[in-house]
N, C-alpha and C. Protein backbone atom coordinates (compact mmCIF):
# COMPACT_ATOMS: atom_id res chain seq x y z
N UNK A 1 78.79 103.66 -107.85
CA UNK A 1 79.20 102.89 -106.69
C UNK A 1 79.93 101.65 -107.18
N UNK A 2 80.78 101.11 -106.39
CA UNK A 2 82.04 99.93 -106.25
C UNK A 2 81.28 98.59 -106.59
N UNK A 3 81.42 97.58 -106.57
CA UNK A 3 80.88 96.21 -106.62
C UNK A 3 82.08 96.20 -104.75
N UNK A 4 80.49 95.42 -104.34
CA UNK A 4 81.48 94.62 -102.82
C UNK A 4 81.12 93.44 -103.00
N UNK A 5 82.28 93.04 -102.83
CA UNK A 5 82.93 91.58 -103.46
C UNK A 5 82.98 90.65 -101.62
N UNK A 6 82.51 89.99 -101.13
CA UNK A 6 82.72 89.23 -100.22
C UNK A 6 83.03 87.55 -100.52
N UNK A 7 83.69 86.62 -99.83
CA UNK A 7 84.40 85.70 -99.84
C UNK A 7 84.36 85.05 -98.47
N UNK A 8 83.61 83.77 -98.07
CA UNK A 8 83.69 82.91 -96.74
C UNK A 8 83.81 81.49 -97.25
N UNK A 9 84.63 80.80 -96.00
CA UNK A 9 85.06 79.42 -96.31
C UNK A 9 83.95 78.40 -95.78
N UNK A 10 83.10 77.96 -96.25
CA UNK A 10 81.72 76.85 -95.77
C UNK A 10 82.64 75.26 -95.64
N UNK A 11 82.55 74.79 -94.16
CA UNK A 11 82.79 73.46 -94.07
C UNK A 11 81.99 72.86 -94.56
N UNK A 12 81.65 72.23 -95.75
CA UNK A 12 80.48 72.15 -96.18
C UNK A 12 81.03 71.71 -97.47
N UNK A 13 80.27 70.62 -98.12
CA UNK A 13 80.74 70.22 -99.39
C UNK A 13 79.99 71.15 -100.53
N UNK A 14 80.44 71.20 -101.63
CA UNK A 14 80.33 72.47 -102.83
C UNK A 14 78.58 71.92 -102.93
N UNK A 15 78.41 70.61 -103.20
CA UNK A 15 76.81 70.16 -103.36
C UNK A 15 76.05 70.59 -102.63
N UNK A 16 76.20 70.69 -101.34
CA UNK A 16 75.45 70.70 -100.30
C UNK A 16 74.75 72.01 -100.23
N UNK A 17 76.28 72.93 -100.45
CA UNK A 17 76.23 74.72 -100.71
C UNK A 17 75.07 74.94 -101.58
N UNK A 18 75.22 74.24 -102.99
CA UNK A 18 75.00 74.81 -104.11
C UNK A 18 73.27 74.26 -103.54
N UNK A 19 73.16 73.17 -103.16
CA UNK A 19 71.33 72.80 -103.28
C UNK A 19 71.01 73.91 -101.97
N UNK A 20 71.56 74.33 -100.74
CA UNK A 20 70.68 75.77 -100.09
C UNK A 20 70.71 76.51 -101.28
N UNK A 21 71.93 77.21 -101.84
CA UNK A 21 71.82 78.80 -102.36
C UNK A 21 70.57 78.51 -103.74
N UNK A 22 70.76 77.23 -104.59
CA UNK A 22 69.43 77.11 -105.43
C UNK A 22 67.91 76.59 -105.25
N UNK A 23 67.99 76.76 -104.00
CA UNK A 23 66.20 77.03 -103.27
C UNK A 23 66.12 78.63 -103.34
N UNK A 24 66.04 79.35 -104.19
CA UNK A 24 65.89 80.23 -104.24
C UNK A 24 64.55 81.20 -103.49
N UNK A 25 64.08 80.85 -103.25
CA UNK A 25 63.09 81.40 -102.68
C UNK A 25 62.74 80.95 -101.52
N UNK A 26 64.20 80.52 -100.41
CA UNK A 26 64.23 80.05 -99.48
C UNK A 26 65.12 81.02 -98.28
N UNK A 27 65.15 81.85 -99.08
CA UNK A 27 66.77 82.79 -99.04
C UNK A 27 65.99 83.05 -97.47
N UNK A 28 65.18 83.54 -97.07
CA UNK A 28 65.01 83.54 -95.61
C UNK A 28 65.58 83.04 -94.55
N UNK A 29 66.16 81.56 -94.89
CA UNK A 29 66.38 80.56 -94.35
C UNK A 29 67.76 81.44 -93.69
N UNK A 30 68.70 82.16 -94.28
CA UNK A 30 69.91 82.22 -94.01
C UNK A 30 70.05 83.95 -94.08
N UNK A 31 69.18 84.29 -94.27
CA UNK A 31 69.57 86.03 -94.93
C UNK A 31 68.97 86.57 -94.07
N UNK A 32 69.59 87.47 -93.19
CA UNK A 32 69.08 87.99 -91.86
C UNK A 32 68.08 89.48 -91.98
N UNK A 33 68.79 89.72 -93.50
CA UNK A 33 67.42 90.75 -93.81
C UNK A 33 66.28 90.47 -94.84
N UNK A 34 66.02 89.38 -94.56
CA UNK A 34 64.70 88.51 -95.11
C UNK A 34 64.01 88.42 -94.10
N UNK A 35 63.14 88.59 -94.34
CA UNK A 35 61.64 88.12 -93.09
C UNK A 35 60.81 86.91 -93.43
N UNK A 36 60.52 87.26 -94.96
CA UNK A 36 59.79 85.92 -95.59
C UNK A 36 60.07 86.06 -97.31
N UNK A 37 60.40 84.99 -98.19
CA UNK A 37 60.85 84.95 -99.23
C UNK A 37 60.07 83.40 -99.59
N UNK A 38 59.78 83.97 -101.04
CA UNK A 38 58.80 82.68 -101.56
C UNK A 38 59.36 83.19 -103.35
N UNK A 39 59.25 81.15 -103.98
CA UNK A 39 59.53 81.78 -105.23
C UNK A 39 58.17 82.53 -105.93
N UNK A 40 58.43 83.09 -107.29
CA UNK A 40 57.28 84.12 -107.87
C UNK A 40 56.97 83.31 -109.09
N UNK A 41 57.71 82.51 -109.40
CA UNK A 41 57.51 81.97 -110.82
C UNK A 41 57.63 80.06 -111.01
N UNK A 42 57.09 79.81 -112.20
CA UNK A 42 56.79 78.35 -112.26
C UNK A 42 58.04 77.39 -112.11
N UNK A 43 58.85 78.06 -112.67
CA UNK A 43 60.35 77.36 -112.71
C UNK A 43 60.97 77.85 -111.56
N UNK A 44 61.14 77.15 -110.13
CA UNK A 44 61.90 77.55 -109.27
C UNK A 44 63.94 77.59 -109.39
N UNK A 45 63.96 76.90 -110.78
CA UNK A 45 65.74 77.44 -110.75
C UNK A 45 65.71 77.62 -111.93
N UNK A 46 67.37 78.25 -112.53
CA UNK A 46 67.64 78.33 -113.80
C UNK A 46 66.79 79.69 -114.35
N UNK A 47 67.21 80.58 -115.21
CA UNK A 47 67.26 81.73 -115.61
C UNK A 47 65.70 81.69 -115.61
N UNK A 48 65.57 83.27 -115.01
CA UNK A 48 64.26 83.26 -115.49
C UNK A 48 63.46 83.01 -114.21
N UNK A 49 64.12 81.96 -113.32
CA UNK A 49 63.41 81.67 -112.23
C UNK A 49 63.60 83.10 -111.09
N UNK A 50 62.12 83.37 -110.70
CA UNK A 50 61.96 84.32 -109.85
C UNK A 50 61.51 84.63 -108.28
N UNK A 51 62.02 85.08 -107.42
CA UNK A 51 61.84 85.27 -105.90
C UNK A 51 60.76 86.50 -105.92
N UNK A 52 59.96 86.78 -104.74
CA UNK A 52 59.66 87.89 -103.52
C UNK A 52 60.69 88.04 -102.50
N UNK A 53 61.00 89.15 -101.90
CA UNK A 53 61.39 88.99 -100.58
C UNK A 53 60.88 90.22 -99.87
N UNK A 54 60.53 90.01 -98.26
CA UNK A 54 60.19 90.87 -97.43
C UNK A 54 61.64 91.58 -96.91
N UNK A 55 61.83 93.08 -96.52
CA UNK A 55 62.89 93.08 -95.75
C UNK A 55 62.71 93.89 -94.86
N UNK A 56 63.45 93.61 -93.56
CA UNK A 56 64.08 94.69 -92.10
C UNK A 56 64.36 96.04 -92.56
N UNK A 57 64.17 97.03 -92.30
CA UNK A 57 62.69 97.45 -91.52
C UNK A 57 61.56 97.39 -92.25
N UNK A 58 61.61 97.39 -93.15
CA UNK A 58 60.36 97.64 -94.27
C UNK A 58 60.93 97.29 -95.93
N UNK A 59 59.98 97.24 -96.37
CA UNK A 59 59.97 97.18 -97.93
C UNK A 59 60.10 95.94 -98.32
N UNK A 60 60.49 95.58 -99.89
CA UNK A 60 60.55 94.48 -100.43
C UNK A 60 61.11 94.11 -101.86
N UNK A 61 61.88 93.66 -102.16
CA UNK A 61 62.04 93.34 -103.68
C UNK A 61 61.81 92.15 -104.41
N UNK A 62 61.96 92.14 -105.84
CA UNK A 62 61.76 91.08 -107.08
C UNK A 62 62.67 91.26 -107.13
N UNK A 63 63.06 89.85 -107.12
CA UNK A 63 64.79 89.41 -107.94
C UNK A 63 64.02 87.93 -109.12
N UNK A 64 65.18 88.16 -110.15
CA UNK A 64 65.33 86.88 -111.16
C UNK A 64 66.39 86.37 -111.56
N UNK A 65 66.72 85.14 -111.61
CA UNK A 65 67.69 84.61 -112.04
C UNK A 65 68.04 85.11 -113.36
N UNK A 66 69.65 85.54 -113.71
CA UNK A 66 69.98 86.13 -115.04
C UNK A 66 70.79 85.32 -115.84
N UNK A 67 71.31 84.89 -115.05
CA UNK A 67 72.42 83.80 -115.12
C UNK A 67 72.32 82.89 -114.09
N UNK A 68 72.73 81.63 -114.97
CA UNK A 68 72.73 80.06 -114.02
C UNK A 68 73.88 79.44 -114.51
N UNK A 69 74.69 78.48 -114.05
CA UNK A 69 75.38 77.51 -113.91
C UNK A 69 75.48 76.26 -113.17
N UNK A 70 74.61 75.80 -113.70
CA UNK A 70 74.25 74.80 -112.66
C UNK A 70 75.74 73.90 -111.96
N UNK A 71 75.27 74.00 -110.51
CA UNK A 71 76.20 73.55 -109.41
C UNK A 71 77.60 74.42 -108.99
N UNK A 72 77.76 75.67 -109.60
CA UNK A 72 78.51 76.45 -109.81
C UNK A 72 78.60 77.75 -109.51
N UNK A 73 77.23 78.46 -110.03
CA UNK A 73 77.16 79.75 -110.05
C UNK A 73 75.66 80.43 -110.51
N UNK A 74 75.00 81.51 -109.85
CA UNK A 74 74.00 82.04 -110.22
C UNK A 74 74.18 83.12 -109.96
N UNK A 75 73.67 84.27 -111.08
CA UNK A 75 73.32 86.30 -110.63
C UNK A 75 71.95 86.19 -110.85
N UNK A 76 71.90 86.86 -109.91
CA UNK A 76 69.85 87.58 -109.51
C UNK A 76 69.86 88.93 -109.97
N UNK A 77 69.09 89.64 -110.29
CA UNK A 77 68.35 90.66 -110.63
C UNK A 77 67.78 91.40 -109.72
N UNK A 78 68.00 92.45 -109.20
CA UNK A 78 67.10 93.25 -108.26
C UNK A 78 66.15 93.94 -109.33
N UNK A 79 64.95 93.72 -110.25
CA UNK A 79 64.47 94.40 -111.00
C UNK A 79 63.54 95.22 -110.33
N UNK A 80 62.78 95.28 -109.40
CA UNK A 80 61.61 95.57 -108.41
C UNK A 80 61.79 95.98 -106.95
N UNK A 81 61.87 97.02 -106.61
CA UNK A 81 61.86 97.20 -105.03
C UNK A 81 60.75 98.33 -104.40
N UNK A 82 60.24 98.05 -103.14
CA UNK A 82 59.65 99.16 -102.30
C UNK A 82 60.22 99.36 -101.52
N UNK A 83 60.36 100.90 -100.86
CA UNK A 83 61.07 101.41 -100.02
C UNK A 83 62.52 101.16 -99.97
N UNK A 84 63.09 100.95 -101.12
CA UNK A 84 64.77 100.67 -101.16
C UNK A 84 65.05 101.88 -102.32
N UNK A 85 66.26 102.21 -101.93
CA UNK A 85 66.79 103.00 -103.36
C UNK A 85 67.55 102.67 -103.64
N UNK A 86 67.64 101.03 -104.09
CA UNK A 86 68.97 100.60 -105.50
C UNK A 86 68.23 99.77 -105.85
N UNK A 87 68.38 99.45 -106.95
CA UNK A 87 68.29 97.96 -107.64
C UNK A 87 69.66 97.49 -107.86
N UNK A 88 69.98 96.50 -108.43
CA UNK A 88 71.22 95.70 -108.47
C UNK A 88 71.27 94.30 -109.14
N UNK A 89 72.57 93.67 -108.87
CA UNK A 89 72.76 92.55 -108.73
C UNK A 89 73.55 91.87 -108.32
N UNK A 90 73.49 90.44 -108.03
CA UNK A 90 74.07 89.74 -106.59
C UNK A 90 74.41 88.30 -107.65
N UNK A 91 75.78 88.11 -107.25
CA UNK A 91 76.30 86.64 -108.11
C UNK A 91 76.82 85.95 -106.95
N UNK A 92 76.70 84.59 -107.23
CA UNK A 92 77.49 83.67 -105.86
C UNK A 92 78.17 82.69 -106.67
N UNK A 93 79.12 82.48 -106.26
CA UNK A 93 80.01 81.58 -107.39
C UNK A 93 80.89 80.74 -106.33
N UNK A 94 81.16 79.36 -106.51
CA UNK A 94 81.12 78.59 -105.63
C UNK A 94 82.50 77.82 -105.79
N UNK A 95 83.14 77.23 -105.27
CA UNK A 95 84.68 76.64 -105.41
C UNK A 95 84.84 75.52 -104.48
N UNK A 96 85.06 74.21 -104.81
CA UNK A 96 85.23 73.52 -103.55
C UNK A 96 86.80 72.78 -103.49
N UNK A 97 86.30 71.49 -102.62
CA UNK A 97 87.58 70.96 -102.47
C UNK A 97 87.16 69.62 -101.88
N UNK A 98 86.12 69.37 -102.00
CA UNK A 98 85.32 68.15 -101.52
C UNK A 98 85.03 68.57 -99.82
N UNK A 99 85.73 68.69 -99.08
CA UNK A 99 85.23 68.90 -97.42
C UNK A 99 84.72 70.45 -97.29
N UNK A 100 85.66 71.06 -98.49
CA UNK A 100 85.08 72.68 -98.01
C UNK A 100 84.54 73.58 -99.45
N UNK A 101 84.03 74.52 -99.29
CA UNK A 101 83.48 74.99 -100.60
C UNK A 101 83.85 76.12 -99.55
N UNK A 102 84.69 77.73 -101.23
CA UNK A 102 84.49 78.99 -100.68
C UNK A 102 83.55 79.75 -101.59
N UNK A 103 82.45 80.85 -100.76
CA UNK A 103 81.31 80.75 -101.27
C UNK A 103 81.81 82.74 -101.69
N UNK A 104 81.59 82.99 -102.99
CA UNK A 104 82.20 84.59 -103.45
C UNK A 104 80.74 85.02 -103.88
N UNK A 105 80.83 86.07 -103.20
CA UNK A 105 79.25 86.70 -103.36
C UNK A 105 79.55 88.62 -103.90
N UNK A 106 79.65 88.90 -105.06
CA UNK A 106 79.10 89.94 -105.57
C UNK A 106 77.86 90.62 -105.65
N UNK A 107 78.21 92.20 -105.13
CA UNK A 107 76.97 92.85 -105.22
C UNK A 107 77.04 94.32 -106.23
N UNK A 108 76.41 94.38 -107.03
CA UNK A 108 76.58 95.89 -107.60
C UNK A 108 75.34 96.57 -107.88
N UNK A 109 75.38 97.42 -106.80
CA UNK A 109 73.74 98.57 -106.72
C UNK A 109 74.03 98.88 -108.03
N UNK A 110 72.51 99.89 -107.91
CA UNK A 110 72.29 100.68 -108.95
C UNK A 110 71.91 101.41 -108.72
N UNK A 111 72.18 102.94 -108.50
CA UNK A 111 71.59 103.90 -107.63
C UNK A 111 70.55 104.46 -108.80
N UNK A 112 69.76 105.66 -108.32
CA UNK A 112 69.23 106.32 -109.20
C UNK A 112 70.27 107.10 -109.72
N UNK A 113 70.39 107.82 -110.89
CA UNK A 113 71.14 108.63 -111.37
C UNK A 113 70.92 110.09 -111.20
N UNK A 114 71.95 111.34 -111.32
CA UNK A 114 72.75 112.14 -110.81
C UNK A 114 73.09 112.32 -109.79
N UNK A 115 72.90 113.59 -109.05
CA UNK A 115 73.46 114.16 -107.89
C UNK A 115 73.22 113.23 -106.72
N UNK A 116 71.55 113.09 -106.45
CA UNK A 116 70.87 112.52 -105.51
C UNK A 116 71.01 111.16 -105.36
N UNK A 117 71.51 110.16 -106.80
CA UNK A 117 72.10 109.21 -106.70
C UNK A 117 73.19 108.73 -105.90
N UNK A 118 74.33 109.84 -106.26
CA UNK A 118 75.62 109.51 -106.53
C UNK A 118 75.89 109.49 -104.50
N UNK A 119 74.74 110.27 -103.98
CA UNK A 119 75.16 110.78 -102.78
C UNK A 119 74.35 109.76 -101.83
N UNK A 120 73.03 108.98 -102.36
CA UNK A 120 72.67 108.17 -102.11
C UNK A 120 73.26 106.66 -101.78
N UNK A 121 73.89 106.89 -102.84
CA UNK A 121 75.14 105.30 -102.96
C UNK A 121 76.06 105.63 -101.82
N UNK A 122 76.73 106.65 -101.62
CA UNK A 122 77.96 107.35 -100.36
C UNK A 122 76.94 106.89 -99.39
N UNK A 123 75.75 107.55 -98.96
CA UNK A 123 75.35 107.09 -97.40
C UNK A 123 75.03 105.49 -97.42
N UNK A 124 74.52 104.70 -98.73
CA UNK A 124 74.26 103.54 -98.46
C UNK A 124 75.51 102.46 -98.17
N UNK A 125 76.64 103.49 -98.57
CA UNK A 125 77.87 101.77 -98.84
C UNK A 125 78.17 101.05 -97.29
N UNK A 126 77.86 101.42 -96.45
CA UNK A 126 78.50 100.69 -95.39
C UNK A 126 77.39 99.64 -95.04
N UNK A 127 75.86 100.34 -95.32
CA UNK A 127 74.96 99.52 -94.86
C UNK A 127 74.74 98.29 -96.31
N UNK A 128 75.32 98.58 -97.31
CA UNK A 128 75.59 97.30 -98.19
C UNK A 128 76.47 96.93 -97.65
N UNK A 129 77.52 96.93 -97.62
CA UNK A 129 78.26 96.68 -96.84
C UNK A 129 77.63 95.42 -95.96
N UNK A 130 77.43 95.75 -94.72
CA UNK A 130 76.79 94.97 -93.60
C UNK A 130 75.65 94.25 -94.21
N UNK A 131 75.10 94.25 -95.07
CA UNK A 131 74.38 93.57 -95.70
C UNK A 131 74.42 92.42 -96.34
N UNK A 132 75.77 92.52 -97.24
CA UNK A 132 76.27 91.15 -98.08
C UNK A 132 77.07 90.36 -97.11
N UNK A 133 77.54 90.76 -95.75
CA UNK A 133 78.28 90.12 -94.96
C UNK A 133 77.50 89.37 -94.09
N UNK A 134 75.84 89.75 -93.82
CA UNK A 134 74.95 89.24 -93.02
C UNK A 134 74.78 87.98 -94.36
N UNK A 135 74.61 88.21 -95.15
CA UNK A 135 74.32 86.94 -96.51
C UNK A 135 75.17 86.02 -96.25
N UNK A 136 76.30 86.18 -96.16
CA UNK A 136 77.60 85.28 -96.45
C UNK A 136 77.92 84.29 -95.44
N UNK A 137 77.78 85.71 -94.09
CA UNK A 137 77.73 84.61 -92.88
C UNK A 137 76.47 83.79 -92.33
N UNK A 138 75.40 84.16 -92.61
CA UNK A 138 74.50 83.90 -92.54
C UNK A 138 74.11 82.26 -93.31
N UNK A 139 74.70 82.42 -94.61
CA UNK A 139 74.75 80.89 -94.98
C UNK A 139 75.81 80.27 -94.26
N UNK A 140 76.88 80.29 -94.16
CA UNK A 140 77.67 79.74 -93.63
C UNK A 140 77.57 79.13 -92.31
N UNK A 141 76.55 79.81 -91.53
CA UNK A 141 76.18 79.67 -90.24
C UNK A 141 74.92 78.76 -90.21
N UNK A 142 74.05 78.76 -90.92
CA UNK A 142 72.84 77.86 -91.64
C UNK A 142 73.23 76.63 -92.82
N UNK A 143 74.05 76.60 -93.07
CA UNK A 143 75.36 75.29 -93.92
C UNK A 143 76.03 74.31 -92.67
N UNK A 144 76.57 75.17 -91.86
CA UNK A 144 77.27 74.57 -91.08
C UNK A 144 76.56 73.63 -89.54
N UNK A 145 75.29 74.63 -89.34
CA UNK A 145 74.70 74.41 -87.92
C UNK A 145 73.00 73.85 -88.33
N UNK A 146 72.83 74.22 -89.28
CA UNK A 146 71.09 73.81 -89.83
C UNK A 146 70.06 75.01 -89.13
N UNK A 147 70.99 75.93 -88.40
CA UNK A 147 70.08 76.45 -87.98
C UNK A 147 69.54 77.56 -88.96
N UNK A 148 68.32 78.48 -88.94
CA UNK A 148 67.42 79.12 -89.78
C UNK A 148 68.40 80.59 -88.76
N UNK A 149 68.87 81.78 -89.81
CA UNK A 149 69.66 82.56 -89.40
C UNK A 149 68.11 83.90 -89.22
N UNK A 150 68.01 84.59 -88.42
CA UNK A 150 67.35 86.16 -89.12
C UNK A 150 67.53 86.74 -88.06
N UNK A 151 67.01 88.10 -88.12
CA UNK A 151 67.89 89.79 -87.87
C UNK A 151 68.55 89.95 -86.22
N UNK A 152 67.81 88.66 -85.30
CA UNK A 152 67.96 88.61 -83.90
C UNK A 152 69.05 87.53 -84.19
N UNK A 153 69.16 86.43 -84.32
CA UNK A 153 69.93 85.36 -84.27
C UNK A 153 71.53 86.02 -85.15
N UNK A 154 71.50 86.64 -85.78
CA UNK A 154 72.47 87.22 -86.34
C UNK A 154 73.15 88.09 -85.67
N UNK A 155 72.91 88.94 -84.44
CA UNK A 155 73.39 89.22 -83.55
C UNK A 155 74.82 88.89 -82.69
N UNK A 156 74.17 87.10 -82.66
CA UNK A 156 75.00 86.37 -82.31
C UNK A 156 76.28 85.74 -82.51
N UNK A 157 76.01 85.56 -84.36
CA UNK A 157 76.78 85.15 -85.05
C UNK A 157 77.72 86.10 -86.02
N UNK A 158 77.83 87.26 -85.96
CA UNK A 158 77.90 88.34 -86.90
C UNK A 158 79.98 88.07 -86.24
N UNK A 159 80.26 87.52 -85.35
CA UNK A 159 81.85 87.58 -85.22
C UNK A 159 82.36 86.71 -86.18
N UNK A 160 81.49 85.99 -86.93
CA UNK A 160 81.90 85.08 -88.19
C UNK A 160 82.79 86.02 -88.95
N UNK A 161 82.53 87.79 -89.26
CA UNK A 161 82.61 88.19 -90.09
C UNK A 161 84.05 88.65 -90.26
N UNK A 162 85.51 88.07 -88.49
CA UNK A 162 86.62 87.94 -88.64
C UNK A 162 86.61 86.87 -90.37
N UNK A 163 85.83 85.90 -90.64
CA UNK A 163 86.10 84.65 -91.60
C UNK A 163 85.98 85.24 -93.16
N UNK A 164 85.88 86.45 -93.16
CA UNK A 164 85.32 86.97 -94.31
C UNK A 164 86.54 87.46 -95.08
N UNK A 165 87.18 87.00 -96.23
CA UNK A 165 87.96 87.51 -97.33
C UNK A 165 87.62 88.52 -98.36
């Protein structure tokens, strides 16, 4: 499967961006298929530092920081999941301009391998798909408004996703 690459413009200064997306274990706050997310480990940022998350409809994964850049850029680790069939990983890399920051969010599953994989990844891409775009807008919409985004409130806001490069 492809890497989906998404891209939104946050009115929002690059600092501001960067201190939500490194509460890492806050990701609830903005991620509409989070229910509840807490960090797992002693060091809440910087490599190494690790999340829980609950997700819509069910299941759950472990992610870890793999890479850090502080104020810049972080990739997570999908090392751990129930009831999901990918693991992966997810980078956000950040660009500003002082009034606006654009926020680039990479995702690349990992299916299981052969047949059952390969066909697995085909039915999942659209719902990744809709997935990294609920992330993207979802901060952007929780950056911009303070409000706490999840799976009902996203409903609302999901026409953001004309803003999406």
């Amino acid at each position: 499967m492809t890497k989906i690459i998404k891209e939104i413009e946050i009115n929002e200064s690059k600092a501001k961006v960067w201190s939500v997306l490194a509460d890492i274990g806050a990701i609830e706050n903005f991620n509409p298929s989070v229910t509840k997310s807490y960090s797992t480990s002693e060091n809440k940022q910087g490599i190494g530092a690790s999340r829980h998350c609950d997700l819509l409809p069910m299941g759950s994964v472990e992610e870890r920081i793999i890479e850090w850049e502080e104020g810049e850029s972080y990739k997570i680790e999908i090392f751990e999941g129930k009831a999901i069939p990918f693991k992966g990983t997810g980078k956000f890399e950040l660009t500003g301009n002082g009034k606006s920051t654009t926020v680039k969010m990479t995702f690349e599953p990992i299916m299981g391998n052969g047949l059952l994989g390969k066909l697995m990844g085909f039915m999942m891409k659209g719902k990744m798909n809709k997935m990294i775009d609920g992330i993207v807008i979802g901060l952007k919409h929780h950056l911009e408004t303070d409000e706490l985004v999840s799976a009902k409130t996203y409903k609302k806001i999901r026409k953001l996703s004309s803003e999406l490069k």
